[in-house]
N, C-alpha and C. Protein backbone atom coordinates (compact mmCIF):
# COMPACT_ATOMS: atom_id res chain seq x y z
N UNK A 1 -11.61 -17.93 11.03
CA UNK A 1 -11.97 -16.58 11.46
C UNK A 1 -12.57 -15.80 10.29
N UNK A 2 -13.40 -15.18 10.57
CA UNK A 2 -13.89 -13.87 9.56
C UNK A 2 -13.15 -12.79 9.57
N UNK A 3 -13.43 -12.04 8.31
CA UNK A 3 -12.51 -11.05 7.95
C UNK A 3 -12.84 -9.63 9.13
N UNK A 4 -14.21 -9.65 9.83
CA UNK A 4 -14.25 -8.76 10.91
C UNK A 4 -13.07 -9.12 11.84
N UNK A 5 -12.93 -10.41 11.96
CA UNK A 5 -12.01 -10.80 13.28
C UNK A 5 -10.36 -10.63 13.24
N UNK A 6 -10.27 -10.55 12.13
CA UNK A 6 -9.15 -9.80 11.31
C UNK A 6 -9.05 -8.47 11.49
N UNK A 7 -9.74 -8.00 11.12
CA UNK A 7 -9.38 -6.60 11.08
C UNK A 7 -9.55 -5.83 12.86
N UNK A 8 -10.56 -6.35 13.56
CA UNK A 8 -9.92 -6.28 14.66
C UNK A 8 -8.61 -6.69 15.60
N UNK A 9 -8.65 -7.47 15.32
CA UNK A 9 -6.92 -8.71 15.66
C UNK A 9 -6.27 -7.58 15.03
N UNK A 10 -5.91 -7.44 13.98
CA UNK A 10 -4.59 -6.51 13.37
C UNK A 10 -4.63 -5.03 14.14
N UNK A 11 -5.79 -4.42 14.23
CA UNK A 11 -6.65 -3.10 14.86
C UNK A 11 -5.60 -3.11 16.31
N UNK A 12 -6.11 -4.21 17.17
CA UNK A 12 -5.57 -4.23 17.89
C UNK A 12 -4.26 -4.53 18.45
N UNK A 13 -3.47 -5.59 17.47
CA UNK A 13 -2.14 -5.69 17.67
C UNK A 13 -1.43 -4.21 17.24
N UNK A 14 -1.47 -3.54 15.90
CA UNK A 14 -0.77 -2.46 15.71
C UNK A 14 -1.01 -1.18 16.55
N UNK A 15 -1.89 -1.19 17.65
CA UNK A 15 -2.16 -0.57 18.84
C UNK A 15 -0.80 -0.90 20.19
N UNK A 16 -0.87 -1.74 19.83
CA UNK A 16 0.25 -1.99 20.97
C UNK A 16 1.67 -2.55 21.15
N UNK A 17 1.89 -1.56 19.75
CA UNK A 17 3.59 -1.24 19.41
C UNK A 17 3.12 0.29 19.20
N UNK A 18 4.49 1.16 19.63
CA UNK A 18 4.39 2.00 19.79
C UNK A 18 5.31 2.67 18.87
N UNK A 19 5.05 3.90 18.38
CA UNK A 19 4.94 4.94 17.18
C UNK A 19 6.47 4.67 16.81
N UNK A 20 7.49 4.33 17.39
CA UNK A 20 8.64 4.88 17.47
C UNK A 20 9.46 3.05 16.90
N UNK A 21 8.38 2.29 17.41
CA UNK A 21 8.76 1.21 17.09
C UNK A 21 8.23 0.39 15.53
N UNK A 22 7.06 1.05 15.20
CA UNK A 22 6.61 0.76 13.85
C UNK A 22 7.36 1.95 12.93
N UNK A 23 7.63 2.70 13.29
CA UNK A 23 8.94 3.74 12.65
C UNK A 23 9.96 3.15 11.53
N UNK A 24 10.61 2.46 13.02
CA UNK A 24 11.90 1.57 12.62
C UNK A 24 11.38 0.34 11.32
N UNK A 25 10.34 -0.39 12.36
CA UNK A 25 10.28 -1.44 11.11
C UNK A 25 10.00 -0.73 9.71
N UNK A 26 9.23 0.17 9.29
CA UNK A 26 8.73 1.09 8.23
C UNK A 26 10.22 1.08 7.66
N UNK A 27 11.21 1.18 8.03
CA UNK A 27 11.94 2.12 7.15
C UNK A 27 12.71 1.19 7.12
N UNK A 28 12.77 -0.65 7.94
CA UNK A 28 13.71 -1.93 7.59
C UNK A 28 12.81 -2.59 6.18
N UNK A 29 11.94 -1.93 6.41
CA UNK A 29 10.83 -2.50 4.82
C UNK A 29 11.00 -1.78 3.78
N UNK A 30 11.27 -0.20 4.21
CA UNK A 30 11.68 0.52 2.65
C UNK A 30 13.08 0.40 2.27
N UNK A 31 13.85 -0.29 2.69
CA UNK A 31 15.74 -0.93 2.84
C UNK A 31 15.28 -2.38 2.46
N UNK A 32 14.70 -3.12 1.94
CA UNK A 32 14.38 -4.04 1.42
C UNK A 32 13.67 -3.66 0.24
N UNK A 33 13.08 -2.88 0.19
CA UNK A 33 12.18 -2.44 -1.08
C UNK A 33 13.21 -1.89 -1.71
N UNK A 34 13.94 -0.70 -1.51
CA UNK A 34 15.17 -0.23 -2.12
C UNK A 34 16.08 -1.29 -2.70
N UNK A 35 16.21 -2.03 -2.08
CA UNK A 35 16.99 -3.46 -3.01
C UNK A 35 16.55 -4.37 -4.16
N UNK A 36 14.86 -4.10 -4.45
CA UNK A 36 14.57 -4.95 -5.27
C UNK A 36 15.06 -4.73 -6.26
N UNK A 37 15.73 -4.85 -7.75
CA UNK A 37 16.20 -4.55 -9.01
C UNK A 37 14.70 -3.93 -9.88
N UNK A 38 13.83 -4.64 -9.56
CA UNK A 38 12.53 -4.20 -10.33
C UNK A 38 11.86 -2.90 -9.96
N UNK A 39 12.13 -2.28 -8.69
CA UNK A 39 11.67 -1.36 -8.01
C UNK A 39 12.72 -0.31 -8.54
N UNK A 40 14.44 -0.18 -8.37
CA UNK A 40 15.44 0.64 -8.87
C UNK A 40 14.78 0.69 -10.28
N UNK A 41 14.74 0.19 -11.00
CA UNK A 41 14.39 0.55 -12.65
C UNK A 41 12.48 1.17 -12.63
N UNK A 42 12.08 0.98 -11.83
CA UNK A 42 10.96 0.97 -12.43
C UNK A 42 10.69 2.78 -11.87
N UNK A 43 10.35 3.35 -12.77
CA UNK A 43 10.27 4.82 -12.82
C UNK A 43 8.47 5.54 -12.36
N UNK A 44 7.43 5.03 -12.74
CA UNK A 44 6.27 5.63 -12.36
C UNK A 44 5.78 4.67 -11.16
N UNK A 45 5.40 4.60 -9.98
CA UNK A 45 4.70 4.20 -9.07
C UNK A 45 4.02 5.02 -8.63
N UNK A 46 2.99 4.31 -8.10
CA UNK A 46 2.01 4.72 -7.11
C UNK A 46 2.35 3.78 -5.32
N UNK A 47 2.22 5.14 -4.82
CA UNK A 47 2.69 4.81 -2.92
C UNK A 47 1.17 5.03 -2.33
N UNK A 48 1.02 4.61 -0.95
CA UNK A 48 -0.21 5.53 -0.49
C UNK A 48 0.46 6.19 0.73
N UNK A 49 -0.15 7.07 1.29
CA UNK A 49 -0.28 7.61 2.31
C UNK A 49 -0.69 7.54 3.85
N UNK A 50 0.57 6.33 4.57
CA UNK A 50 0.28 6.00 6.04
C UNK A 50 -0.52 6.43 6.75
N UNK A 51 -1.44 5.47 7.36
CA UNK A 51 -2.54 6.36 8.38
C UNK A 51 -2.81 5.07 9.62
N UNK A 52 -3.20 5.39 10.63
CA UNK A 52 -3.52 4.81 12.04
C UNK A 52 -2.53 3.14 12.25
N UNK A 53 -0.73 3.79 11.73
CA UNK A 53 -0.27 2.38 12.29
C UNK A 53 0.20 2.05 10.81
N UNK A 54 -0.38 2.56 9.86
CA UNK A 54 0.11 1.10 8.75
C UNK A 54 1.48 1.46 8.08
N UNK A 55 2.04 0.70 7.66
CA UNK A 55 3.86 0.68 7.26
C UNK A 55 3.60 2.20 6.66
N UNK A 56 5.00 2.85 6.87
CA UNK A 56 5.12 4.22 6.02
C UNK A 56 6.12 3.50 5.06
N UNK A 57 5.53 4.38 4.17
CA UNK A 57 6.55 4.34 2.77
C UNK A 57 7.00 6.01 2.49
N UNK A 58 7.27 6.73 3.57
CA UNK A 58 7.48 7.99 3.54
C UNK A 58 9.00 8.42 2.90
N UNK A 59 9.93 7.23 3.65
CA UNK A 59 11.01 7.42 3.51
C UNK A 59 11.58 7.09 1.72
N UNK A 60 10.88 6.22 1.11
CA UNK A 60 10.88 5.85 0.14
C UNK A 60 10.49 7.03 -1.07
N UNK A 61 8.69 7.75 -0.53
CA UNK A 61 8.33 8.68 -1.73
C UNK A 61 9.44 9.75 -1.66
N UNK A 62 9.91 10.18 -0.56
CA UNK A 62 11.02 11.32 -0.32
C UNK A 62 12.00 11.24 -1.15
N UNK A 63 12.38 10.08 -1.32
CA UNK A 63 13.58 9.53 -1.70
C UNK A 63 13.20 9.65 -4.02
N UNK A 64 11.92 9.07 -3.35
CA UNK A 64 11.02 9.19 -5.23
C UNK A 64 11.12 10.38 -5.96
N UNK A 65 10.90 11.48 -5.35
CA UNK A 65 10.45 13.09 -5.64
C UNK A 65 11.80 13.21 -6.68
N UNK A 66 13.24 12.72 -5.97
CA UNK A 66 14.22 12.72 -6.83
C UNK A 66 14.34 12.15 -8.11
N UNK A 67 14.22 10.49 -7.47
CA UNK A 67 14.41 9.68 -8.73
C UNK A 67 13.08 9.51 -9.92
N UNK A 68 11.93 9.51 -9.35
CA UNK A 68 10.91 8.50 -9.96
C UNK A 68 9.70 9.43 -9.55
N UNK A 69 8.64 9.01 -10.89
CA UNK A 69 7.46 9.96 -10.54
C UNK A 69 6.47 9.45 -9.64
N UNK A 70 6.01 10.03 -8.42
CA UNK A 70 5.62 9.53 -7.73
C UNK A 70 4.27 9.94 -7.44
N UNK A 71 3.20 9.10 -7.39
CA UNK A 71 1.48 8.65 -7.60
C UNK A 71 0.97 8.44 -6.16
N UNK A 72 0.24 9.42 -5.60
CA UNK A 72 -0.43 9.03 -4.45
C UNK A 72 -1.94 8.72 -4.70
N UNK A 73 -2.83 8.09 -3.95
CA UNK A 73 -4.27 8.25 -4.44
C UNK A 73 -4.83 9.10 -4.09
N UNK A 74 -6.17 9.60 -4.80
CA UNK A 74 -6.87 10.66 -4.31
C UNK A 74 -8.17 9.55 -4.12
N UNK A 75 -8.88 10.13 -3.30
CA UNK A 75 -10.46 9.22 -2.95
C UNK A 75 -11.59 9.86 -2.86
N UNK A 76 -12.34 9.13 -3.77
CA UNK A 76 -13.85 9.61 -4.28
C UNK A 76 -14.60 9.02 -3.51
N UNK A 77 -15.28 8.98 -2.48
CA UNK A 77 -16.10 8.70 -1.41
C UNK A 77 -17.52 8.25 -2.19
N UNK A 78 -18.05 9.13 -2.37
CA UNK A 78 -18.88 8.39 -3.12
C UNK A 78 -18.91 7.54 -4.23
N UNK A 79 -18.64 7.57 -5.03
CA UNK A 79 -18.25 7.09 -6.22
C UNK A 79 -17.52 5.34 -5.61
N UNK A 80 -16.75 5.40 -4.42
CA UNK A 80 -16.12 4.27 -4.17
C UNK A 80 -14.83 3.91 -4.79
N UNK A 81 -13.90 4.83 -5.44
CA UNK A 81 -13.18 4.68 -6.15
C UNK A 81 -11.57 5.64 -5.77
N UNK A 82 -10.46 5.25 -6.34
CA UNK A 82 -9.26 5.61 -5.96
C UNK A 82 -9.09 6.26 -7.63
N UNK A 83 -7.90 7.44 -7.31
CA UNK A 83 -7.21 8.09 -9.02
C UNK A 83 -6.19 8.08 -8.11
N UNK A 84 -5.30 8.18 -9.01
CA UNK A 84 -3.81 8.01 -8.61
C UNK A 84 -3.06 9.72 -9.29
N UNK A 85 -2.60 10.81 -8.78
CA UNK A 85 -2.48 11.79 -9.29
C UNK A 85 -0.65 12.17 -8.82
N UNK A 86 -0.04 12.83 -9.34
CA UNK A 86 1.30 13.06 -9.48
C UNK A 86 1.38 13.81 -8.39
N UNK A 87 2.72 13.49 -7.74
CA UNK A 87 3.07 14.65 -6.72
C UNK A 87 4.35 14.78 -6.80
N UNK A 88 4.44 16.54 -6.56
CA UNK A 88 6.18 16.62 -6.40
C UNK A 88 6.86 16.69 -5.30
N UNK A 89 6.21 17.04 -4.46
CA UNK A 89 6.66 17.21 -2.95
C UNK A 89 5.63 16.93 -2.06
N UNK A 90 6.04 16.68 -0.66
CA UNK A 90 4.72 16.52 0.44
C UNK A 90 4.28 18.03 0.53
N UNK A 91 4.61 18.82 0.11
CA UNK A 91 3.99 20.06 0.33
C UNK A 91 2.52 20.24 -0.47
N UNK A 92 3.02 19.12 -1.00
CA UNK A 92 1.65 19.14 -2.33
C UNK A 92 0.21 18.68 -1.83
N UNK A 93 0.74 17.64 -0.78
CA UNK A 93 -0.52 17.23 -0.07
C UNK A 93 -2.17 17.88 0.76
N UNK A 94 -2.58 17.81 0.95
CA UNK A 94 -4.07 18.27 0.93
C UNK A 94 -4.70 17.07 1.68
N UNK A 95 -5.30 17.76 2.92
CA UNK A 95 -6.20 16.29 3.88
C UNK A 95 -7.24 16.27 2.78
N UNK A 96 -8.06 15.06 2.98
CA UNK A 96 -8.80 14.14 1.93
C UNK A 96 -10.14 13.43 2.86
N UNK A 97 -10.61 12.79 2.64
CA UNK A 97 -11.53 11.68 3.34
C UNK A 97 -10.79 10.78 4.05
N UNK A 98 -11.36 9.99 5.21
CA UNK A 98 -10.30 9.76 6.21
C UNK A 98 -9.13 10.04 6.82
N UNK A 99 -9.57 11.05 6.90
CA UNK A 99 -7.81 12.24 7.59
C UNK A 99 -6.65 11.97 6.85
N UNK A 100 -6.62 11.50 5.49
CA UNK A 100 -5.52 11.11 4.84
C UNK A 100 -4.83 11.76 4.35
N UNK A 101 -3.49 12.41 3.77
CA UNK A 101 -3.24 13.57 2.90
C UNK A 101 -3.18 12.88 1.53
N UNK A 102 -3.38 14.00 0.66
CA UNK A 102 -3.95 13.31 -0.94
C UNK A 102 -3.39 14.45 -1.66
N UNK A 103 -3.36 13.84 -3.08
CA UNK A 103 -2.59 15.14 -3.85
C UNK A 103 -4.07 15.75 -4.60
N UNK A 104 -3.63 16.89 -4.93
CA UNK A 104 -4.61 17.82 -5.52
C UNK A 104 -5.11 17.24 -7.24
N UNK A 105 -6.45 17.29 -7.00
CA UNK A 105 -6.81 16.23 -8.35
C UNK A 105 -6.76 16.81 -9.51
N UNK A 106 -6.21 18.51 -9.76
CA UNK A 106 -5.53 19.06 -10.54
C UNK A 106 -3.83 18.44 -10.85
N UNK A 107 -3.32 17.96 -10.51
CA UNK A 107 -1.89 17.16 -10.68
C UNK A 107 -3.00 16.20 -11.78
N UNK A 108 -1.45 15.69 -12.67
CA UNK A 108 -1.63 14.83 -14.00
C UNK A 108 -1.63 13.44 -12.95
N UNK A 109 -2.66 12.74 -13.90
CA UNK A 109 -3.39 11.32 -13.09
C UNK A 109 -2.61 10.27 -14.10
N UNK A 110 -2.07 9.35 -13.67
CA UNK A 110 -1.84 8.05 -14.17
C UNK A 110 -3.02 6.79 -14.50
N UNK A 111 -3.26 6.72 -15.59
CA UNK A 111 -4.20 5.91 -16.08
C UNK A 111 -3.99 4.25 -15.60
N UNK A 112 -4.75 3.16 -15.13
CA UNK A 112 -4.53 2.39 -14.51
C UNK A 112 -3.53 1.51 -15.11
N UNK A 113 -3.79 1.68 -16.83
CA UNK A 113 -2.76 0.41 -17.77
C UNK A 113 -0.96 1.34 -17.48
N UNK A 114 -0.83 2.42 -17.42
CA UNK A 114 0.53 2.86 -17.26
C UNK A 114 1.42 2.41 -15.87
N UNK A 115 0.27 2.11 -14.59
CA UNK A 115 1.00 1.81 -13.67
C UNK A 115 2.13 0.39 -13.76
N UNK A 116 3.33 0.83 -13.07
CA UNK A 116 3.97 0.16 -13.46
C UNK A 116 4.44 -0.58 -12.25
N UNK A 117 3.95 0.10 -11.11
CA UNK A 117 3.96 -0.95 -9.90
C UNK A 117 3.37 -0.30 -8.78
N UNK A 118 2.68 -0.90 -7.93
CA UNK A 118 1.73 -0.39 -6.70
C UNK A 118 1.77 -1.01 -5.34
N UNK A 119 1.78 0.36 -4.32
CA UNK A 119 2.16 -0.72 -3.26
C UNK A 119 0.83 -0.55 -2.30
N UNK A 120 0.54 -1.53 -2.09
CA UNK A 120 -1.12 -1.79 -1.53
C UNK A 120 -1.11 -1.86 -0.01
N UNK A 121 -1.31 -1.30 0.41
CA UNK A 121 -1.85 -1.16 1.91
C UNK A 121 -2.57 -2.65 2.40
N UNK A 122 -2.70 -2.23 3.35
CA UNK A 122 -3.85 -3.68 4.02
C UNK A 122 -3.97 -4.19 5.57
N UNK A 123 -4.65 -4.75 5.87
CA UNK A 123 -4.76 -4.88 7.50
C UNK A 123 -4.10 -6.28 7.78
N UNK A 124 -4.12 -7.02 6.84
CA UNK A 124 -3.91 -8.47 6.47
C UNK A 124 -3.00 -9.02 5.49
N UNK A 125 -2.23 -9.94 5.20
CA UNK A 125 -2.01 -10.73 3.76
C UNK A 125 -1.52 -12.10 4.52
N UNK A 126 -2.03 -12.67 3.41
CA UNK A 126 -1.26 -14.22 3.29
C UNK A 126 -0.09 -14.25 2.23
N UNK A 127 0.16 -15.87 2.67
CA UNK A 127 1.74 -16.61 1.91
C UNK A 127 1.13 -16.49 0.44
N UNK A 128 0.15 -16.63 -0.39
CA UNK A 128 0.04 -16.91 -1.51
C UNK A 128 -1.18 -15.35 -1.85
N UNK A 129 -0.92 -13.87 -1.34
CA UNK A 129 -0.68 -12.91 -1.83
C UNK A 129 -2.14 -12.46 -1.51
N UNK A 130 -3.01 -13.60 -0.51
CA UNK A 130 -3.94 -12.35 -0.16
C UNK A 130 -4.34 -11.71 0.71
N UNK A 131 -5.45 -10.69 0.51
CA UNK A 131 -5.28 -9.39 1.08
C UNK A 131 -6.31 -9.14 1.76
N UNK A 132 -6.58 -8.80 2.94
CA UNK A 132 -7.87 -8.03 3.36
C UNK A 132 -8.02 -6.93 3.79
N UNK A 133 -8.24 -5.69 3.40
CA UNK A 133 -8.41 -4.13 3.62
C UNK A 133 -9.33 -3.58 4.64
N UNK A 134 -9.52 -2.54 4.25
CA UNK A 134 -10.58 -2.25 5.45
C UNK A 134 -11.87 -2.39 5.33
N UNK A 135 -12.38 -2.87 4.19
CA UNK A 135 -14.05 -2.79 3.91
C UNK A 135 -14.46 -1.95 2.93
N UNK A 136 -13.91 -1.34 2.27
CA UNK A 136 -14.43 -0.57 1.22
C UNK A 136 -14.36 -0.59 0.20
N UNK A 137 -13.27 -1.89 -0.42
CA UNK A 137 -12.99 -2.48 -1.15
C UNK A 137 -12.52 -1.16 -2.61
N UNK A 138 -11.82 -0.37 -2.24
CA UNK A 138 -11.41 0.40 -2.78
C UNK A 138 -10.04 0.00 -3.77
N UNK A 139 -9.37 -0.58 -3.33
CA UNK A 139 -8.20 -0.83 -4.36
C UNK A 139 -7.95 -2.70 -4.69
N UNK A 140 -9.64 -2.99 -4.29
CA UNK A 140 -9.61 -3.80 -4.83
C UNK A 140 -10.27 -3.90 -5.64
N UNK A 141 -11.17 -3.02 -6.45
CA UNK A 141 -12.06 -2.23 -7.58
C UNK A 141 -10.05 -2.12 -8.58
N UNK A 142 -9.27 -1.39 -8.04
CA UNK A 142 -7.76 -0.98 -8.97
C UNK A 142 -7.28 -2.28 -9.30
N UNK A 143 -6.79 -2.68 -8.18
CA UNK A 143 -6.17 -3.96 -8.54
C UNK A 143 -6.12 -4.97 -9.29
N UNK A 144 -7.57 -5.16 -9.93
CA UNK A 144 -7.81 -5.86 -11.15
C UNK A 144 -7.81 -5.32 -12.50
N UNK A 145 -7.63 -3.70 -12.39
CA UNK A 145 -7.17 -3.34 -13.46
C UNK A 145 -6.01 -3.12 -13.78
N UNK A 146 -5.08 -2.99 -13.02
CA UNK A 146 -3.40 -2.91 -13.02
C UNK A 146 -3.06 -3.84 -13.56
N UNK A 147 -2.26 -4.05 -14.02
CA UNK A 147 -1.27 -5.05 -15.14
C UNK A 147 0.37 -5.15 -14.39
N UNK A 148 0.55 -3.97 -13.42
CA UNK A 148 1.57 -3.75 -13.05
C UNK A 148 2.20 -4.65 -12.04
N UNK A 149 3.14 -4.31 -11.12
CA UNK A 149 3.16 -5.05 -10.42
C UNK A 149 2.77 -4.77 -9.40
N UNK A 150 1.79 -5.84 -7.88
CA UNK A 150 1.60 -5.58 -6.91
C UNK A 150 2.59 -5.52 -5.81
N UNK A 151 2.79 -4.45 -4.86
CA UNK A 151 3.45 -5.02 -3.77
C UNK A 151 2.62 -4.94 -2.73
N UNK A 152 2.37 -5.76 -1.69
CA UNK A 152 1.70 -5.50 -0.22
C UNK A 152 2.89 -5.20 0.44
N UNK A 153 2.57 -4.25 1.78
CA UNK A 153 3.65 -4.09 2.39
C UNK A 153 2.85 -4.36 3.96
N UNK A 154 3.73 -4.28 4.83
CA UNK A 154 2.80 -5.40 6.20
C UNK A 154 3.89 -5.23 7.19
N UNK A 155 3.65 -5.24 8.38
CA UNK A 155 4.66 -6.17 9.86
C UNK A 155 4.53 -7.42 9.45
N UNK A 156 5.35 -8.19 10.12
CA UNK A 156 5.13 -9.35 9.87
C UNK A 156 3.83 -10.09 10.89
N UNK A 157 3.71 -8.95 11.90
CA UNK A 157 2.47 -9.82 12.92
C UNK A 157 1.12 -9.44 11.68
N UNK A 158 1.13 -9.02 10.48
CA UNK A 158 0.13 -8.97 9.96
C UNK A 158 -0.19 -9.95 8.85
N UNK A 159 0.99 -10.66 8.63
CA UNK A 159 1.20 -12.10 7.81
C UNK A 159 0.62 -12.93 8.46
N UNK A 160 -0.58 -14.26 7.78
CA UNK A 160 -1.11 -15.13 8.00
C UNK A 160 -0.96 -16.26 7.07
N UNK A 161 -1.22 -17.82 7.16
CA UNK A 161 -0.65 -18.87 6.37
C UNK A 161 -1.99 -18.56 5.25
N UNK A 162 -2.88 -18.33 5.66
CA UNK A 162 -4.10 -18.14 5.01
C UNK A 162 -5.35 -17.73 5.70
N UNK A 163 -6.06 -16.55 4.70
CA UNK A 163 -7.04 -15.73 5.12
C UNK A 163 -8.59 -16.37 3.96
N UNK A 164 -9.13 -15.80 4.72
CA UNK A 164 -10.67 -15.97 4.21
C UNK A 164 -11.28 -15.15 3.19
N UNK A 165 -11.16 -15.09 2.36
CA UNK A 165 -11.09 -14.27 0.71
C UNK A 165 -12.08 -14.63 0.31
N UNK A 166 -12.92 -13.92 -0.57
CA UNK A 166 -13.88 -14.35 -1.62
C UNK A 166 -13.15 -13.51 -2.85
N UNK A 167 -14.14 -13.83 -3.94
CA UNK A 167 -13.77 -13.99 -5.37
C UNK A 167 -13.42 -12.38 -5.70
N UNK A 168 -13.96 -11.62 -4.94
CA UNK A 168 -13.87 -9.86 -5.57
C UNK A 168 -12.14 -10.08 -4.72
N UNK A 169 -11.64 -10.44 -4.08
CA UNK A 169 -10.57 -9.76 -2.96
C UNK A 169 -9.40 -10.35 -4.05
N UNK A 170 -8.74 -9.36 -4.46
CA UNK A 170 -7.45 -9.22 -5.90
C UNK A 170 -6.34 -9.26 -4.99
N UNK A 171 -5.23 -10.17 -5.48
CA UNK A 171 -4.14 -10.78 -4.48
C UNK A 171 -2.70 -9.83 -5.09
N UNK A 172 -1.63 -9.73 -3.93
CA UNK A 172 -0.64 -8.87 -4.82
C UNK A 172 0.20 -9.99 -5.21
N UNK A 173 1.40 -9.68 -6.01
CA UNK A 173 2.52 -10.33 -6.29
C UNK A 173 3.55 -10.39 -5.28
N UNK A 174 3.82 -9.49 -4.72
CA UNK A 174 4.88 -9.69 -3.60
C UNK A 174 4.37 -9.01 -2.35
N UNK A 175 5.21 -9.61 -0.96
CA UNK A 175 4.72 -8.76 0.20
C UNK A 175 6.10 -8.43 0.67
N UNK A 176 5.64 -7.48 1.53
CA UNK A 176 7.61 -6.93 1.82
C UNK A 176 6.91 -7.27 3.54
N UNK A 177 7.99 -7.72 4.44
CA UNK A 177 8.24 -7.10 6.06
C UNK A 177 9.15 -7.27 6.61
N UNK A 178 9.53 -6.48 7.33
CA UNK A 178 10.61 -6.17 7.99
C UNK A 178 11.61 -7.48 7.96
N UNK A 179 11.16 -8.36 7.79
CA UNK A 179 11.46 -9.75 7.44
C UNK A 179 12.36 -10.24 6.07
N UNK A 180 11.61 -9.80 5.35
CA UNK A 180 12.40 -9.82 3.75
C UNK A 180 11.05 -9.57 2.95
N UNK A 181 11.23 -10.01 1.59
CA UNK A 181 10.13 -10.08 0.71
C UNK A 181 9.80 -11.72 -0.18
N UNK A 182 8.61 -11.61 -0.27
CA UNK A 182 7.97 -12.61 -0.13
C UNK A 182 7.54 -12.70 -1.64
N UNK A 183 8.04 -13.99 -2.71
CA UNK A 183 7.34 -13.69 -3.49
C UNK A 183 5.98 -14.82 -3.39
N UNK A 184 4.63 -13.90 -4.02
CA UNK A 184 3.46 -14.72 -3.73
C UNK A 184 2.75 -15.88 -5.00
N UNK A 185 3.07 -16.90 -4.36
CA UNK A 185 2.41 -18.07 -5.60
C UNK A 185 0.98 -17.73 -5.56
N UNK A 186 0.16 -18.55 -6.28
CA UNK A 186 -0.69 -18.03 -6.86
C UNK A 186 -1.43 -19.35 -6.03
């Protein structure tokens, strides 16, 4: 299959679970993420900001604001590019390009070598950590500059044994779903 046929397939499966039911799984994935030992210690992340279906990590940044400094992206449309900027509360948020909420690009930005772990969105992943997004190849421009650690986060109907990748598409280290977490060989 091609990566169009993908992203429709996923398009359309996360269409037909309903709001209340991708809820639940969202928050059996941030109760697995909460358990990792590397995630408890690790103090600066960057989260993104759920939109049309994809896992929330809401319950998690809420939970961040307390413990850990917490990095949403902001998006440069033209330019093609993601900054990662500090937030203290969801109050902080501001709609963005693609109806997304984004923090104000006045908040202090985390430089890509400081990130210390990122959790990557996606329509797709495979067993050995890769990824297919939506086409804009936006944090997969980041991803090769991070040093940190990757996480994908996913349903599990969005796990495949293997996807159709070319050489630009940057793979994470681990995937979380509702399932458990996955670490990804290479």
């Amino acid at each position: 299959m091609q990566k169009s046929t993908f992203r429709e397939l996923i398009r359309s499966l996360r269409k037909s679970y309903t709001r209340e039911c991708l809820q639940r799984l969202s928050l059996i994935i941030c109760k697995h993420i909460e358990k990792l030992s590397f995630y408890q210690k690790t103090q600066k992340i960057v989260y993104y900001y759920p939109k049309d279906g994809e896992v929330s990590l809401l319950y998690l940044i809420g939970k961040g604001f307390l413990e850990k400094k917490v990095y949403l992206p902001k998006t440069w449309v033209q330019q093609k590019k993601l900054t990662f900027h500090q937030v203290y509360s969801f109050s902080d948020l501001r709609p963005g390009p693609f109806g997304l909420l984004e923090p104000p690009v006045e908040h202090p930005k985390i430089e890509w070598e400081e990130i210390e772990l990122i959790f990557v969105p996606g329509l797709a992943f495979d067993l050995k950590g890769g990824r297919i997004g939506y086409g804009g190849g936006f944090y997969d421009r980041v991803l090769f500059q991070v040093k940190g650690k990757k996480i994908g986060v996913a349903f599990s109907f969005q796990v495949f044994n293997k996807l159709p990748l070319e050489p630009h598409d940057c793979k994470v280290d681990f995937l979380v779903t509702e399932k458990g977490v996955l670490v990804c060989s290479p």
